[in-house]
Protein backbone atom coordinates (compact mmCIF):
# COMPACT_ATOMS: atom_id res chain seq x y z
CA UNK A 1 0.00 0.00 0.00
CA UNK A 2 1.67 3.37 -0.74
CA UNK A 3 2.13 5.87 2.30
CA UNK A 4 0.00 8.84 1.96
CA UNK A 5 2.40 11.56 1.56
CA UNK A 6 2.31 15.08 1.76
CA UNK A 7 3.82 17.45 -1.03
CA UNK A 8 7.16 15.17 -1.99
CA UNK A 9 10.09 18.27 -1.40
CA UNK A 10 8.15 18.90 2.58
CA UNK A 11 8.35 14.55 3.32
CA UNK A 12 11.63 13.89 1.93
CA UNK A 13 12.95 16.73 4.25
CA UNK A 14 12.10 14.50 6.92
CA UNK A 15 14.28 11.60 6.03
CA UNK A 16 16.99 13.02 3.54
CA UNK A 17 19.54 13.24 6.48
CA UNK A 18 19.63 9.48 6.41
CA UNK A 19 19.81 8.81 2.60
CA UNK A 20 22.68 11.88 1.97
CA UNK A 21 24.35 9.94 3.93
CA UNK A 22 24.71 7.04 1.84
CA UNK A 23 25.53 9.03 -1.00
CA UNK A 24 29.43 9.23 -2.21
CA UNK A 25 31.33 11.38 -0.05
CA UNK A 26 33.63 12.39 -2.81
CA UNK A 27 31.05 14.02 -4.34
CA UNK A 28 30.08 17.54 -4.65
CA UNK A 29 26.54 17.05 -6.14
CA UNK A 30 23.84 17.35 -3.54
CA UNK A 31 25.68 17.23 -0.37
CA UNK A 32 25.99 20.99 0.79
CA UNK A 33 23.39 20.82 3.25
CA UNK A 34 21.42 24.51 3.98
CA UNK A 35 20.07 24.80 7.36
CA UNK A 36 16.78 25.76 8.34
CA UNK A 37 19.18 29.25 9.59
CA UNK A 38 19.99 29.89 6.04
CA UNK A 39 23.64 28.63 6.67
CA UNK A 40 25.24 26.17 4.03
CA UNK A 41 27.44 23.80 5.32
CA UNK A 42 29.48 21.80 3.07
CA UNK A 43 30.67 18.74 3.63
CA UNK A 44 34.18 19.77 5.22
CA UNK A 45 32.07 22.56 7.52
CA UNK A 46 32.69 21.31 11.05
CA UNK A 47 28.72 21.66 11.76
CA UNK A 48 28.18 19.15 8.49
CA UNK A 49 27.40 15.92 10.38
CA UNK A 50 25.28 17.84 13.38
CA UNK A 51 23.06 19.34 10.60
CA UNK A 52 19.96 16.92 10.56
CA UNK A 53 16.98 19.53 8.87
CA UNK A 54 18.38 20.90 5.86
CA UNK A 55 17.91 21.29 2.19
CA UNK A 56 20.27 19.55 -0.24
CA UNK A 57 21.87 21.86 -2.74
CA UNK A 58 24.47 20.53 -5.74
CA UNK A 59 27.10 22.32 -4.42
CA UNK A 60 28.36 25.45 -2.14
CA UNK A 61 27.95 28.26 -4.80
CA UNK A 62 24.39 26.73 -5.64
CA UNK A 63 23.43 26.98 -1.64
CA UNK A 64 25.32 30.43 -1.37
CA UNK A 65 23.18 31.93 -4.34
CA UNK A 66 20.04 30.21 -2.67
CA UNK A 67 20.14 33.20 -0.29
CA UNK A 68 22.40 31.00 2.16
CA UNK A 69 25.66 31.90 3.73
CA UNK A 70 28.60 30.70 5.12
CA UNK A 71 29.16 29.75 9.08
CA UNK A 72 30.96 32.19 11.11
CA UNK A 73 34.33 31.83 11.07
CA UNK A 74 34.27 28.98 8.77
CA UNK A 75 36.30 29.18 5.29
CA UNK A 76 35.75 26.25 2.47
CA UNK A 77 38.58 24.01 0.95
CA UNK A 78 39.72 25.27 -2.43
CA UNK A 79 37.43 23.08 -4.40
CA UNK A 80 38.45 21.74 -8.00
CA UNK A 81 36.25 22.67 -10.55
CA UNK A 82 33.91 20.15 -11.61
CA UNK A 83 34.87 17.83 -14.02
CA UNK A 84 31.69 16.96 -15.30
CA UNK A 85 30.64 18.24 -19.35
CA UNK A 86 27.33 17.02 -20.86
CA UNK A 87 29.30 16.84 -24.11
CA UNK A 88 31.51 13.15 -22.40
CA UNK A 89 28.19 12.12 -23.07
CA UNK A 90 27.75 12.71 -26.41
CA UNK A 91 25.05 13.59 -28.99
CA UNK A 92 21.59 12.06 -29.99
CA UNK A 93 22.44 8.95 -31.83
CA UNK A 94 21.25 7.80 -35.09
CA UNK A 95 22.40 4.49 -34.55
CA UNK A 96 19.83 2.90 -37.90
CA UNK A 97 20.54 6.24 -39.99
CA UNK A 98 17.63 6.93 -41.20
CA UNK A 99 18.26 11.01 -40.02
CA UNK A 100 15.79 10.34 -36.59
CA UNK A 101 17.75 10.27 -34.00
CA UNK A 102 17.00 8.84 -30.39
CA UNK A 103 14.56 11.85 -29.88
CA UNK A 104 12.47 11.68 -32.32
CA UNK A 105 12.66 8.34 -32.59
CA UNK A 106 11.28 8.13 -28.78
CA UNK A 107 8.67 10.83 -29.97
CA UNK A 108 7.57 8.94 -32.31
CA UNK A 109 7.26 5.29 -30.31
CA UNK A 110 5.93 6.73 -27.20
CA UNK A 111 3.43 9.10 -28.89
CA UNK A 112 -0.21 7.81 -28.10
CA UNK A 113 -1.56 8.91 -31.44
CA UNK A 114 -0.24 9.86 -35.21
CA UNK A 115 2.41 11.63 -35.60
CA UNK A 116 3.15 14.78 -37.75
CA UNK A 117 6.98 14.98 -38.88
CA UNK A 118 8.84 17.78 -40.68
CA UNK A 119 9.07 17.08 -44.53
CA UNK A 120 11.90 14.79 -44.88
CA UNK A 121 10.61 12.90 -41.88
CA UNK A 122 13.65 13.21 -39.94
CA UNK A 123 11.93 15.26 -36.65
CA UNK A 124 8.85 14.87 -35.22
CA UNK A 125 6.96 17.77 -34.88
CA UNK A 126 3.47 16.64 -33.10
CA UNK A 127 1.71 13.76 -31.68
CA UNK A 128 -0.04 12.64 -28.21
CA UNK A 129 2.32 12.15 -25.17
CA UNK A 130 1.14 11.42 -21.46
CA UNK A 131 3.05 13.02 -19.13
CA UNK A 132 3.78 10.78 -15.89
CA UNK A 133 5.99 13.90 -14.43
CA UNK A 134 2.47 15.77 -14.46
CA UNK A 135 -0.37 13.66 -15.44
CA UNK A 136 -1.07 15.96 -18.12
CA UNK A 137 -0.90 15.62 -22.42
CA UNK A 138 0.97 17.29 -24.46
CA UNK A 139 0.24 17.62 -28.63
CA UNK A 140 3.25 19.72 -29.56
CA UNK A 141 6.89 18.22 -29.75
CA UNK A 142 8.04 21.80 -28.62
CA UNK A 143 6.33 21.49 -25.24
CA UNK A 144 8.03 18.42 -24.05
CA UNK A 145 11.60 17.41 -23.14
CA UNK A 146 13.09 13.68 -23.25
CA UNK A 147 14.35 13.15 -20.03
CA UNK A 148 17.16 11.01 -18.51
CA UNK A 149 15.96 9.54 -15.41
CA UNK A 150 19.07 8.89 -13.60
CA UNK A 151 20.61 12.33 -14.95
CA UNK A 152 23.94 12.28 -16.62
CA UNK A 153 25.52 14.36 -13.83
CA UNK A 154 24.62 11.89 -11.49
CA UNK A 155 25.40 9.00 -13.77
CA UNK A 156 29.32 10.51 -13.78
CA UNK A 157 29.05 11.56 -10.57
CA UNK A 158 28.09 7.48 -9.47
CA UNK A 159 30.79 5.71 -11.63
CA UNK A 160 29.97 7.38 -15.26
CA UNK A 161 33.16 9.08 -15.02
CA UNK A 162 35.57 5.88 -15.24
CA UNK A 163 33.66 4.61 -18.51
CA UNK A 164 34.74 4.83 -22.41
CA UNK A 165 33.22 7.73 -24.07
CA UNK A 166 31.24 4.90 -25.89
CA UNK A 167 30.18 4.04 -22.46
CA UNK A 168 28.72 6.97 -22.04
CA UNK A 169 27.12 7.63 -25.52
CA UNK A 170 25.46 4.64 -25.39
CA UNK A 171 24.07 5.58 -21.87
CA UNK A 172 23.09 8.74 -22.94
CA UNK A 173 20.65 7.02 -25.73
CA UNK A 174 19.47 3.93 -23.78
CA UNK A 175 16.31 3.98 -24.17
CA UNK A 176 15.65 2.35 -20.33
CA UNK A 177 16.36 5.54 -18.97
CA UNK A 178 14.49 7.51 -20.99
CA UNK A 179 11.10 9.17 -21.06
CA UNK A 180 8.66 12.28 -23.07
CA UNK A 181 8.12 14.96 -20.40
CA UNK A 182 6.86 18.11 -20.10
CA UNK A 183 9.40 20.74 -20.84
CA UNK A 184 9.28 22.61 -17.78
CA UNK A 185 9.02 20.39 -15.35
CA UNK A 186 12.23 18.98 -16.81
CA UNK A 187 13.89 22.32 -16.84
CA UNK A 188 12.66 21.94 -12.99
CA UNK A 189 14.26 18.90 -12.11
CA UNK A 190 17.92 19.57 -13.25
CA UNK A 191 20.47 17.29 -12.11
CA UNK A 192 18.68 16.28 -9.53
CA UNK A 193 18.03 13.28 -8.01
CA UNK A 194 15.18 11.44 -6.62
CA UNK A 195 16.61 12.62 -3.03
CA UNK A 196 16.28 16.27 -3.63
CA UNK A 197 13.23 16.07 -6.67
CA UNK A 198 10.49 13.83 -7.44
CA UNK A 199 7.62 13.93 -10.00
CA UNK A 200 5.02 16.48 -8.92
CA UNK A 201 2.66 14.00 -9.89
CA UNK A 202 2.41 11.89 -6.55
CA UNK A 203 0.35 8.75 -8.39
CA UNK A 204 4.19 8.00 -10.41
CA UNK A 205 6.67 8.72 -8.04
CA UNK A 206 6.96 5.27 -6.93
CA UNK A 207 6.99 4.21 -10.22
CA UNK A 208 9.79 7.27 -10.95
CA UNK A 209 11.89 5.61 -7.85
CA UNK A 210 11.71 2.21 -8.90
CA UNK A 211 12.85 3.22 -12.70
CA UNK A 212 15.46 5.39 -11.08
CA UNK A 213 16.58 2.42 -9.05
CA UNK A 214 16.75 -0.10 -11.92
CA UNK A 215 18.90 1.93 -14.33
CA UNK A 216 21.24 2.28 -11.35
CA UNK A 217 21.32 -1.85 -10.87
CA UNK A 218 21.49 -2.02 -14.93
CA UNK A 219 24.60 -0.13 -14.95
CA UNK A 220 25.80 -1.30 -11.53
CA UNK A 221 26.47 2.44 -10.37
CA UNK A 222 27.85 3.28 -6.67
CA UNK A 223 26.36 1.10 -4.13
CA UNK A 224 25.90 3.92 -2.17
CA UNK A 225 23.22 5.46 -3.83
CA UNK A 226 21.85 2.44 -4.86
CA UNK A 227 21.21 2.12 -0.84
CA UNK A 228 20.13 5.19 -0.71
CA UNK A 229 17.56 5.14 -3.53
CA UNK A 230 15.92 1.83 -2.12
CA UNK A 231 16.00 3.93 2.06
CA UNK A 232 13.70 6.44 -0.41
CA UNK A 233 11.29 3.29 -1.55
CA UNK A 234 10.91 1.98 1.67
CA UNK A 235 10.29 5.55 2.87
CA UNK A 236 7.62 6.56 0.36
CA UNK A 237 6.01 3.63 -1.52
């Protein structure tokens, strides 16, 4: 039976302290924790591990332009810039070339009703797509996003880093961790994970973890997370 919940950012406040915690230390996605003070705390910040009500912010600059600030007295480690590019990831693919590429190939598979592509057939420009993120429909290719579930930031940040570029290209256009969303709510959800985001649509965000959680086994990414993905299940499904 799935827990009645109240709005998703409000619940997982209550039990995020335990799940950061089993997410990689070495990481500097989504472990500056921002008190309910307004002070961020990184995870070096001598207050870190005595912070239990927080927010979780992707890193110290993202809490600091939040409206947070430092603690007294307290100056960061000089951090090295991230390492992370979306382009290790590649491009699209068009893998069959016939000039669709994994977007508007998934437009085209996932759309609900007939499609309307450009002239030489290679983009698809409308059709019917059902929204789990928001439970609504959207008509117009231009409204929606394809969305990695398990974003590529977090893929390098959980072991995506130490793959081929192939790796990662293929990754990028598996199809498993994949889906047609609205557009904003995309743009909304970032690089984040299912610890700091999850659909606004509270009917599919068990069905959002459990996706999450398999692309994670699929690729057997950091153990850590894994753990901390399935504390989240437990927690809200």
């Amino acid at each position: 039976m799935r827990v009645q919940t109240t709005p998703a950012l409000s619940y997982i406040g209550l039990i995020i302290v335990l799940l950061l915690l089993a997410w990689p230390a070495d990481a500097q996605s989504g472990v500056v924790k921002k008190s309910t003070s307004g002070i961020c705390h990184a995870p070096d910040s001598p207050w870190y591990e005595r912070t239990k009500n927080f927010q979780a912010y992707d890193s110290l600059q993202q809490c600091l332009s939040s409206g947070g600030r430092l603690p007294k007295g307290y100056q960061p480690q000089q951090q090295q810039p991230d390492s992370y590019e979306r382009s290790a990831f590649g491009s699209w693919a068009d893998d069959d070339r016939n000039c669709r590429n994994t977007r508007h190939e998934l437009l085209s598979s996932l759309s609900t009703g007939p499609v309307t592509t450009s002239a030489d057939g290679c983009k698809v420009l409308r059709g019917r797509w059902n929204d789990p993120y928001t439970g609504q429909i959207f008509y117009a290719a231009e409204d929606v996003d394809v969305d990695h579930i398990v974003p590529l930031k977090v893929a390098w940040i959980v072991g995506a880093d130490k793959w081929t570029d192939a790796e990662r290209r293929s990754f990028s256009n598996d199809t498993r961790n994949l889906m047609v969303v609205s557009k904003t709510v995309n743009r909304q959800k970032g690089d984040k994970n299912p610890l700091a985001w999850l659909p606004p649509n509270q009917a599919y965000q068990c069905a959002y973890i459990l996706r999450y959680l398999q692309v994670l086994i699929i690729y057997d990414l950091d153990a850590r997370h894994i753990a901390a993905i399935r504390e989240l299940q437990s927690a809200t499904c």
